[in-house]
Protein backbone atom coordinates (compact mmCIF):
# COMPACT_ATOMS: atom_id res chain seq x y z
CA UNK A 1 19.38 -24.00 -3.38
CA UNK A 2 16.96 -22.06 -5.46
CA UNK A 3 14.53 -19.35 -4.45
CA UNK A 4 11.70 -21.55 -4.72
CA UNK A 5 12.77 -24.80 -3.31
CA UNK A 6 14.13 -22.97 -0.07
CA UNK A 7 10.74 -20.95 0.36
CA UNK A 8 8.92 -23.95 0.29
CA UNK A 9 11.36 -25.41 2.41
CA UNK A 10 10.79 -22.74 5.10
CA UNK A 11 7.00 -22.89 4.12
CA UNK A 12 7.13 -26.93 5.15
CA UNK A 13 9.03 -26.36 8.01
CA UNK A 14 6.88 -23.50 9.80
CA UNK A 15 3.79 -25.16 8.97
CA UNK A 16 5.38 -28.41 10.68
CA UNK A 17 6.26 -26.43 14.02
CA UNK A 18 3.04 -24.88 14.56
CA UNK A 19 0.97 -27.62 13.82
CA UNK A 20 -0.98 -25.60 10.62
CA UNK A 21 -2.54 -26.99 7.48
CA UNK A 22 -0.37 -25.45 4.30
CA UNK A 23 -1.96 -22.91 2.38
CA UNK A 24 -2.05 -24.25 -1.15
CA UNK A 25 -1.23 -20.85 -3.05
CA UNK A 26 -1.80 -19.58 -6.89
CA UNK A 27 0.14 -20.46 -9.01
CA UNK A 28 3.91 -19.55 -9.63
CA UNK A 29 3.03 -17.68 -5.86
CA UNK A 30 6.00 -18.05 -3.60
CA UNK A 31 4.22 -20.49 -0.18
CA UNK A 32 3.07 -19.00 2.79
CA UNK A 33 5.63 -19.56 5.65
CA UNK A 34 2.93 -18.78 8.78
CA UNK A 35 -1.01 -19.40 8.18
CA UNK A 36 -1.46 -17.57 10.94
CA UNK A 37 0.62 -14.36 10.22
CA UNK A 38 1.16 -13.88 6.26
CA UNK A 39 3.32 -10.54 7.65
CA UNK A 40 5.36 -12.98 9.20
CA UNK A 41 8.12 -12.49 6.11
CA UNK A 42 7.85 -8.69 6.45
CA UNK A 43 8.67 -8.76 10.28
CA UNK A 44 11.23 -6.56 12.44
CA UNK A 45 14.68 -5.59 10.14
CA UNK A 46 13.69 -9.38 8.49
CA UNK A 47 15.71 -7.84 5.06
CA UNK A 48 15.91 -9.93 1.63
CA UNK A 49 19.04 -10.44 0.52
CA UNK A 50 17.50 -8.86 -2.70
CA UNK A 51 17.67 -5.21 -0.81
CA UNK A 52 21.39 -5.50 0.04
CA UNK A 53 23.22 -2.25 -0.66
CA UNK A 54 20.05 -0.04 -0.59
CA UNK A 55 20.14 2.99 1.08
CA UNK A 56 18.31 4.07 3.73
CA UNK A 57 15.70 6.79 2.77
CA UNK A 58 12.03 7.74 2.27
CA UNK A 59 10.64 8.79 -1.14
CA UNK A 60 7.75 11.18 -1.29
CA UNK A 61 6.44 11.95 -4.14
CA UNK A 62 4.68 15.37 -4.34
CA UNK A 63 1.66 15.99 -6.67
CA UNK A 64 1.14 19.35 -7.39
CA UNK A 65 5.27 20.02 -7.80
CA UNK A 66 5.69 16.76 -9.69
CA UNK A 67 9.48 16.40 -7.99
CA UNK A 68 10.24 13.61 -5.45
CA UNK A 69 12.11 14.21 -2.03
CA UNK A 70 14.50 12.02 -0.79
CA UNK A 71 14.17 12.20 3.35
CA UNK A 72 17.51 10.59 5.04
CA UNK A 73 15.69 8.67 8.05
CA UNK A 74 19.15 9.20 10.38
CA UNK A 75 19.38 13.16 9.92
CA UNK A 76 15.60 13.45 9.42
CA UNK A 77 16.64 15.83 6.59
CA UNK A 78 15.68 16.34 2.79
CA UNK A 79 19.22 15.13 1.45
CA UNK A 80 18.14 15.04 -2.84
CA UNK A 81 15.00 15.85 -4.99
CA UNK A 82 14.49 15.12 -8.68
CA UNK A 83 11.71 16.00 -10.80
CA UNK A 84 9.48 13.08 -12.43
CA UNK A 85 6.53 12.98 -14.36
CA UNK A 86 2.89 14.56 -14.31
CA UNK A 87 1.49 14.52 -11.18
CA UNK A 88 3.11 11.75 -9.14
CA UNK A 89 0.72 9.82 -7.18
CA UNK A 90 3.06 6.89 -5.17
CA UNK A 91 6.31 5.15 -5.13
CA UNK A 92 6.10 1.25 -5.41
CA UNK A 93 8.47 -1.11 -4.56
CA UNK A 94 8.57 -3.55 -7.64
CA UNK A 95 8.00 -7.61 -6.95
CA UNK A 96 11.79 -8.38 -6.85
CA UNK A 97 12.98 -5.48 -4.65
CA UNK A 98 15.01 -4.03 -7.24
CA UNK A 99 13.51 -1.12 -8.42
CA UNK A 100 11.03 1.90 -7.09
CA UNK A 101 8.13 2.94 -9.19
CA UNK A 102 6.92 6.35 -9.20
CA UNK A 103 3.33 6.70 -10.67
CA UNK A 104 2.73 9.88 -12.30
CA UNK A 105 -0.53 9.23 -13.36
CA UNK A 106 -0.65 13.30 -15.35
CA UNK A 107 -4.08 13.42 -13.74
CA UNK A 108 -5.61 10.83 -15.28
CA UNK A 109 -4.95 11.73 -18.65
CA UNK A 110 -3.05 9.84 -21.46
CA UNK A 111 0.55 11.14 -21.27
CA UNK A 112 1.00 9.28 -17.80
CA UNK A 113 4.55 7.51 -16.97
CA UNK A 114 6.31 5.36 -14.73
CA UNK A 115 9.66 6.71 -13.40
CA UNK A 116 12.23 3.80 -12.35
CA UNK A 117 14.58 4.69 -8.94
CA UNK A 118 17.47 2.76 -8.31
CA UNK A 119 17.57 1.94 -4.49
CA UNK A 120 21.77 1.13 -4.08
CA UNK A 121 22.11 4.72 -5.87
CA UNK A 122 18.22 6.83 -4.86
CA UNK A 123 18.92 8.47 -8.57
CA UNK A 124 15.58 7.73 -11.34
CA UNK A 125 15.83 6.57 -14.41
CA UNK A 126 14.09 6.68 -17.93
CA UNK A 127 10.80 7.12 -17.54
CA UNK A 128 8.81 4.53 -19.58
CA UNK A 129 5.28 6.10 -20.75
CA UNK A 130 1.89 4.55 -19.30
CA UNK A 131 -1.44 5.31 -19.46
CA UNK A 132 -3.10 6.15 -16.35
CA UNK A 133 -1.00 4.87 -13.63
CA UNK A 134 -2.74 5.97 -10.77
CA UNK A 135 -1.05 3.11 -8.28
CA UNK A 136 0.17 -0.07 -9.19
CA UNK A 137 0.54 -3.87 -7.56
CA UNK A 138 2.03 -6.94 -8.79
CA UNK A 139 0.78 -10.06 -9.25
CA UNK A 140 1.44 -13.02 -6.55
CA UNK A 141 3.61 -14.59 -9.37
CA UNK A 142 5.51 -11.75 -9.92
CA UNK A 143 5.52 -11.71 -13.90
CA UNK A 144 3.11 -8.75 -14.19
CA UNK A 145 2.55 -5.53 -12.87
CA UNK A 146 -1.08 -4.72 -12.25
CA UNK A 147 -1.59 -0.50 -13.23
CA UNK A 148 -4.41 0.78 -11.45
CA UNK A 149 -5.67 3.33 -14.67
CA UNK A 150 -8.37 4.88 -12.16
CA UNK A 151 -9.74 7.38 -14.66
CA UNK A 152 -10.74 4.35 -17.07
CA UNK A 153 -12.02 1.92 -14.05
CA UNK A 154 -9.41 -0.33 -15.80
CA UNK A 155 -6.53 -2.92 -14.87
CA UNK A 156 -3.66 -3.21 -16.77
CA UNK A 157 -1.68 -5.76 -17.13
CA UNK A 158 1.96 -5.29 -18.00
CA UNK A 159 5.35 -7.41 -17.93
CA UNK A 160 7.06 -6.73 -14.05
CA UNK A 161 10.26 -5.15 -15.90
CA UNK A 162 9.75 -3.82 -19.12
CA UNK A 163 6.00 -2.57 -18.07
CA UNK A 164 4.93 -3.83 -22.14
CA UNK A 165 1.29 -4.00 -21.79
CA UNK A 166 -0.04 -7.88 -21.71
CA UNK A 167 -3.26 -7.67 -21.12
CA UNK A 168 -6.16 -5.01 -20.03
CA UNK A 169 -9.30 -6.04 -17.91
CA UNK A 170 -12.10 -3.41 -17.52
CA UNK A 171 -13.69 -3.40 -14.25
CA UNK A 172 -16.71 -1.54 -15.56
CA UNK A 173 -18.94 -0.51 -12.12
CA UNK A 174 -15.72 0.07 -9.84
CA UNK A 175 -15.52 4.05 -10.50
CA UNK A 176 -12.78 5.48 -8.80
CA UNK A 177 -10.75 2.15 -9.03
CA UNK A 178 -7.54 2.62 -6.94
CA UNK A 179 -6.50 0.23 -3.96
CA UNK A 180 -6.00 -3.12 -3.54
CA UNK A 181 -4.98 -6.30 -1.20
CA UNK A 182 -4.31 -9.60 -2.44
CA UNK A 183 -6.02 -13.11 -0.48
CA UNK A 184 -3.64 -15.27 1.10
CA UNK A 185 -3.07 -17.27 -1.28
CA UNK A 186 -3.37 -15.09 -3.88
CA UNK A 187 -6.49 -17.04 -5.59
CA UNK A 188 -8.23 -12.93 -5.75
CA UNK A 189 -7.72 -9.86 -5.09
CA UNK A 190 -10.22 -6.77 -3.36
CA UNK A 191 -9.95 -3.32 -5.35
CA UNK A 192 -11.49 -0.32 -3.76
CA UNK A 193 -14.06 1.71 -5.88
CA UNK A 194 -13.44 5.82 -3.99
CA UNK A 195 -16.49 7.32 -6.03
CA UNK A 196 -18.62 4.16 -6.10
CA UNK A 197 -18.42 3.34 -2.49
CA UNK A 198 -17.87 -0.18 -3.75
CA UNK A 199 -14.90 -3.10 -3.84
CA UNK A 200 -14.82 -5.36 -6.63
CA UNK A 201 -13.59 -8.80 -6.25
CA UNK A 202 -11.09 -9.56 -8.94
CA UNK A 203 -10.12 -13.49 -9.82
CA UNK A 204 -6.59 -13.03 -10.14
CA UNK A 205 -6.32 -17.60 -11.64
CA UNK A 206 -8.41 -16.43 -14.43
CA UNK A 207 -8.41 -12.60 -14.54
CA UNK A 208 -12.06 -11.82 -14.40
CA UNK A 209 -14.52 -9.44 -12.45
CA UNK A 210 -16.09 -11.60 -10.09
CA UNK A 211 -18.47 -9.24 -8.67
CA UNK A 212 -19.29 -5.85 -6.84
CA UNK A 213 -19.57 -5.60 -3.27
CA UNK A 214 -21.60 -1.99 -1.91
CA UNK A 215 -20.38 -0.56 1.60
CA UNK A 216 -22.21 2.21 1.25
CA UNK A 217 -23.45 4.68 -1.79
CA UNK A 218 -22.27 7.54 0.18
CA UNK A 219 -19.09 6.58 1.05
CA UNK A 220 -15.21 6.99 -0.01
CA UNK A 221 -13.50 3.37 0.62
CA UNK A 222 -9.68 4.34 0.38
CA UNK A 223 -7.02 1.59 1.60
CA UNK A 224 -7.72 -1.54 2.05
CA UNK A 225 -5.71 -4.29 3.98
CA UNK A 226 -6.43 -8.01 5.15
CA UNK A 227 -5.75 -9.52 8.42
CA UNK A 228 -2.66 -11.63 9.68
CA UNK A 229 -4.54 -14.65 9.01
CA UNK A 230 -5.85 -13.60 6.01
CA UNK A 231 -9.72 -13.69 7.14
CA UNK A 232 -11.31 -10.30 7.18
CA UNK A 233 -9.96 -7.15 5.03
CA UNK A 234 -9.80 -3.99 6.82
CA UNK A 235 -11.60 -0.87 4.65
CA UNK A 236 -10.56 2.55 5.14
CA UNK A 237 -13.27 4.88 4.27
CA UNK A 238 -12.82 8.42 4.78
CA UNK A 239 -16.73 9.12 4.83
CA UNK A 240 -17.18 6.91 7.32
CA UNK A 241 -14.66 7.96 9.54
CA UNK A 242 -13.57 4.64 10.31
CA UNK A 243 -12.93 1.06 8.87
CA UNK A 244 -15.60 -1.46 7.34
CA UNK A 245 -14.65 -5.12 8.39
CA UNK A 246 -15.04 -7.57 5.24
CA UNK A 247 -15.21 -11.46 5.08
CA UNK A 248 -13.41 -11.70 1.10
CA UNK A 249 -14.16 -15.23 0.84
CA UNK A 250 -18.27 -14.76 0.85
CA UNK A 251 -17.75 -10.94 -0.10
CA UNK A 252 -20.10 -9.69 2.94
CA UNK A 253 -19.80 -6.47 5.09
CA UNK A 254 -19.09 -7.79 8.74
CA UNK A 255 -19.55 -4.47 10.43
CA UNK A 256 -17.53 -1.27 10.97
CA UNK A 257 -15.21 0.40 13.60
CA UNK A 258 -15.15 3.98 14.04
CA UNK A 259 -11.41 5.35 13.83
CA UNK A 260 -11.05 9.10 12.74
CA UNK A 261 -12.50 11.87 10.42
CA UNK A 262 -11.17 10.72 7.26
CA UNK A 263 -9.81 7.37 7.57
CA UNK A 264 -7.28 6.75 4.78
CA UNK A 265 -4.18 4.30 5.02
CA UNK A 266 -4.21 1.72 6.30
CA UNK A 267 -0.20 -0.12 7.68
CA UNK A 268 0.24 -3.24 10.04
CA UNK A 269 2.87 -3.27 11.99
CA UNK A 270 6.25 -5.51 11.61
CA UNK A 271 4.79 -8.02 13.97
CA UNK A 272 1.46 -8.22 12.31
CA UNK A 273 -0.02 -7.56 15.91
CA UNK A 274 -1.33 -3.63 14.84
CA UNK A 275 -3.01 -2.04 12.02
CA UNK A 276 -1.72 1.85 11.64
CA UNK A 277 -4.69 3.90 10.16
CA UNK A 278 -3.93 7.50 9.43
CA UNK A 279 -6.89 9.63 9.72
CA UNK A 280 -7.11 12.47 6.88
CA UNK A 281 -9.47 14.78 8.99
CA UNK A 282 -9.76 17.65 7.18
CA UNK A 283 -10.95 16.51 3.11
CA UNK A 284 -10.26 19.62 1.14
CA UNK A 285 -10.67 17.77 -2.33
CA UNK A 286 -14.67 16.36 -1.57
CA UNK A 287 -16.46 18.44 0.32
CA UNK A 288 -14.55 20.51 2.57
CA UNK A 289 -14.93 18.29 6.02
CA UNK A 290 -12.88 19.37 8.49
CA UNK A 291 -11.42 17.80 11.59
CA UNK A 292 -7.81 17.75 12.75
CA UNK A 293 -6.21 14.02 11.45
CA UNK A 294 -4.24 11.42 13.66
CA UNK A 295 -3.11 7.97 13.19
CA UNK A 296 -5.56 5.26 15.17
CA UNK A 297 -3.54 2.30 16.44
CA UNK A 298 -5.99 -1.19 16.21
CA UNK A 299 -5.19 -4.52 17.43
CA UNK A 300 -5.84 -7.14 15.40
CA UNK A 301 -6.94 -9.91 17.83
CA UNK A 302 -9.61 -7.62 19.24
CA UNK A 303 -10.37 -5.23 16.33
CA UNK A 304 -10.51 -2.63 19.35
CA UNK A 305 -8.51 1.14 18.80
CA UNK A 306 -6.17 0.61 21.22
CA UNK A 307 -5.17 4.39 21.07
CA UNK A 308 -4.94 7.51 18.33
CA UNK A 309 -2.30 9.82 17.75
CA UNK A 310 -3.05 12.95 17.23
CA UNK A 311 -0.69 15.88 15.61
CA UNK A 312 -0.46 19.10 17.21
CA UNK A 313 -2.44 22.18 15.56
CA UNK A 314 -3.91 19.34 13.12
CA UNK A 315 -2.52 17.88 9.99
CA UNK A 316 -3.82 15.54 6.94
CA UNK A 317 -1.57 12.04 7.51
CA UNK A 318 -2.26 10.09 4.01
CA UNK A 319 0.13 7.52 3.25
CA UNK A 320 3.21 5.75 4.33
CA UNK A 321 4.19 3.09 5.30
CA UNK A 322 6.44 1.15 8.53
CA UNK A 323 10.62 1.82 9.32
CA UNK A 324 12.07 -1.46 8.77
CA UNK A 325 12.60 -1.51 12.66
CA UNK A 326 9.24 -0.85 13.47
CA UNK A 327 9.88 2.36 15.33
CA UNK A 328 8.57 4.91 13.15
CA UNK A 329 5.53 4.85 10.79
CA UNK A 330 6.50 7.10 8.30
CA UNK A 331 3.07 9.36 6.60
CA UNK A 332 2.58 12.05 3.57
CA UNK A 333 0.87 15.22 5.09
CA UNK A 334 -1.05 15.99 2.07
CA UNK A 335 -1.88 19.27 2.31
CA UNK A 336 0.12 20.02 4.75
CA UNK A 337 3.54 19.63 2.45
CA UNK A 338 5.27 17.87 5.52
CA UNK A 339 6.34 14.57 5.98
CA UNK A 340 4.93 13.27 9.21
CA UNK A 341 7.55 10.35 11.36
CA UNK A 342 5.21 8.98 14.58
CA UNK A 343 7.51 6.74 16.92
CA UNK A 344 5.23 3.97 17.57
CA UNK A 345 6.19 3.30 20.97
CA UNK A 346 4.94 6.88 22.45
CA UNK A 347 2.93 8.91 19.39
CA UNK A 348 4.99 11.45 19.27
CA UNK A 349 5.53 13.05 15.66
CA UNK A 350 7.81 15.16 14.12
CA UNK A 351 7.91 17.09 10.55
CA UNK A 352 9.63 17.09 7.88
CA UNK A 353 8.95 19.90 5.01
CA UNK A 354 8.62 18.61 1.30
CA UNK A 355 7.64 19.30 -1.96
CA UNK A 356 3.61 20.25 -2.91
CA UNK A 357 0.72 18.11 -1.70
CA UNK A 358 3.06 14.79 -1.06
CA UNK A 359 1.19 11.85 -1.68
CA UNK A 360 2.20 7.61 -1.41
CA UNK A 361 5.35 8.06 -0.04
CA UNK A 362 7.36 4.85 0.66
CA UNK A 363 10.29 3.71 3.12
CA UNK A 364 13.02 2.09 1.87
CA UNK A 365 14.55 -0.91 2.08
CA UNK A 366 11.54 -2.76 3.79
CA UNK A 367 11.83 -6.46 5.36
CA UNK A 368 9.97 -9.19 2.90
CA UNK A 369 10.54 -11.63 0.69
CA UNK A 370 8.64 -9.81 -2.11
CA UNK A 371 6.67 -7.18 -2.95
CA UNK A 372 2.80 -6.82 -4.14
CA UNK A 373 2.97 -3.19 -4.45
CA UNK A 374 1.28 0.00 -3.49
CA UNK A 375 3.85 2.01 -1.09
CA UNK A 376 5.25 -1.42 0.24
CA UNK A 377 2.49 -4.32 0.80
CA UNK A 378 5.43 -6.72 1.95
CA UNK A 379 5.05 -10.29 2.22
């Protein structure tokens, strides 16, 4: 049976048992199997076939030393490192599973790249040169990647494999352009605006700005993530300390929850029940805040903290992402050069030392049927 016929098998099937309406998704978008939980795909050691044969390990790549690390989860040990482009910013998983990106984004100037890792082997490949790749998602389709060029408030569009660029949409009042989550059924997509204090609402059908929505002039909106059922996205900004709760459909600020000094990334957990936030504290590139960072655990039912981790003698937890088991959340300490593994049953944390300032690390292989980018946004 093909890919698509057996998804929306599955798709007809869970939608049947639980007694839920079908989402009707964008086009070419593979369907969504649970309304109520679009992580339902990305759930506890639920692997693709298409990440058979990939090693186990966790790819950080580090800014300033423009090398990635290659962690071995088992030993907890550095086991390879290779260098890469111009300041490497994160590693994506592409659409199909079959490939890592690393975005070295040089900076924000125009000698960028894109450096391809083989998962069965962990080695890179060719680089292939890009302009500006800050971060980068995929569309719901798969057939394009989406570069985040954050120094030109610009989206690029560019084929999934070959990265050719297709198409370019400026997104003109979004400065600071970097990260993104996708609607449930794909129809848009939210992009965070870090030096606007901003999200722009992007029409992913017809690829077209469809307006500006301001959280606050003062603020740094960083990750961004929607809910299990796909009704409020969950804002991460670090000058708020905490998260600002957004309806995407009418583009209006619900209200806020206060999480940390420097709230940052933002990671649910393999049964969609939890949203990890890791809390920068100390910002020692804008403004010189300080406050030791920890990792806030939130349920999503109640949108209440349940609990927050903190690290002994401090530490600045960026980004990450989940253990395919669910047992560790895996977090960059950015200027800490450490790699930071929490087990999510007790908080505890152990470190790892890397390369200089490690940034969007990602852990690989990941359960999912596909992937929409950043360091792992499975679904």
């Amino acid at each position: 049976m093909h890919l698509k016929a057996s998804l929306t098998l599955l798709a007809v099937i869970a939608c049947g048992s639980a007694s839920a309406q079908p989402i009707k998704t964008a086009p070419g978008m593979p369907p969504v199997v649970n309304a109520g939980n679009l992580y339902s795909e990305a759930g506890t050691n639920r692997l693709s076939p298409g990440v058979a044969g990939a090693l186990p390990r966790i790819y950080v790549p580090n800014l300033r030393s423009n090398n990635v690390y290659v962690i071995d989860p088992a030993t907890m040990k550095v086991v390879d490192k290779f260098p890469v482009g111009k300041s490497p910013q994160h590693v994506v998983p592409s659409w199909d599973l079959q490939t890592l990106w690393v975005a070295n984004n040089a900076e924000g100037k125009n000698d960028g790249s894109l450096t391809p890792i083989d998962p069965k082997t962990g080695k890179p490949g060719k680089s292939v040169a890009v302009d500006d790749p800050y971060n980068m998602y995929f569309t719901p389709d798969g057939k394009q990647a989406i570069v985040v060029a954050e120094a030109h408030a610009r989206l690029d569009f560019r084929d999934a494999h070959t990265m050719a660029l297709q198409s370019s949409l400026e997104v003109p009042e979004c400065k600071g352009i970097n990260h993104a989550d996708f609607s449930i059924d794909g129809s848009y997509a939210l992009f965070t605006c870090e030096f606007g204090g901003k999200l722009a609402k992007i029409d992913m059908v017809n690829r077209k700005v469809v307006g500006y929505l301001e959280l606050n002039k003062k603020g740094m909106p960083q990750d961004i993530r929607v809910s299990p059922d796909g009704k409020v996205f969950y804002v991460a900004d670090m000058m708020a300390d905490g998260i600002y709760l957004v309806d995407g459909e009418s583009f209006t600020k619900l209200g806020t929850i206060p999480t940390g000094v420097g709230a940052h990334g933002l990671y649910p957990s393999r049964d969609g029940s939890k949203l990890y936030i890791s809390n920068r504290g100390s910002n020692m590139v804008h403004g010189g805040r300080h406050g030791k960072g920890s990792v806030s655990v939130l349920d999503f039912a109640t949108r209440k903290v349940l609990t927050t981790w903190p690290i002994p003698g401090g530490g600045s937890p960026d980004m990450g992402n989940v253990s395919a088991d669910g047992k560790v959340l895996w977090l960059s300490g950015r200027f800490d050069d450490v790699v930071y593994a929490f087990d999510t049953d007790t908080g505890a944390v152990k470190s790892i030392q890397v390369g200089a300032e490690p940034h969007g690390l990602t852990v690989w292989p990941q359960p999912g049927r596909y992937s929409l980018g950043h360091t792992g946004n499975m679904r």
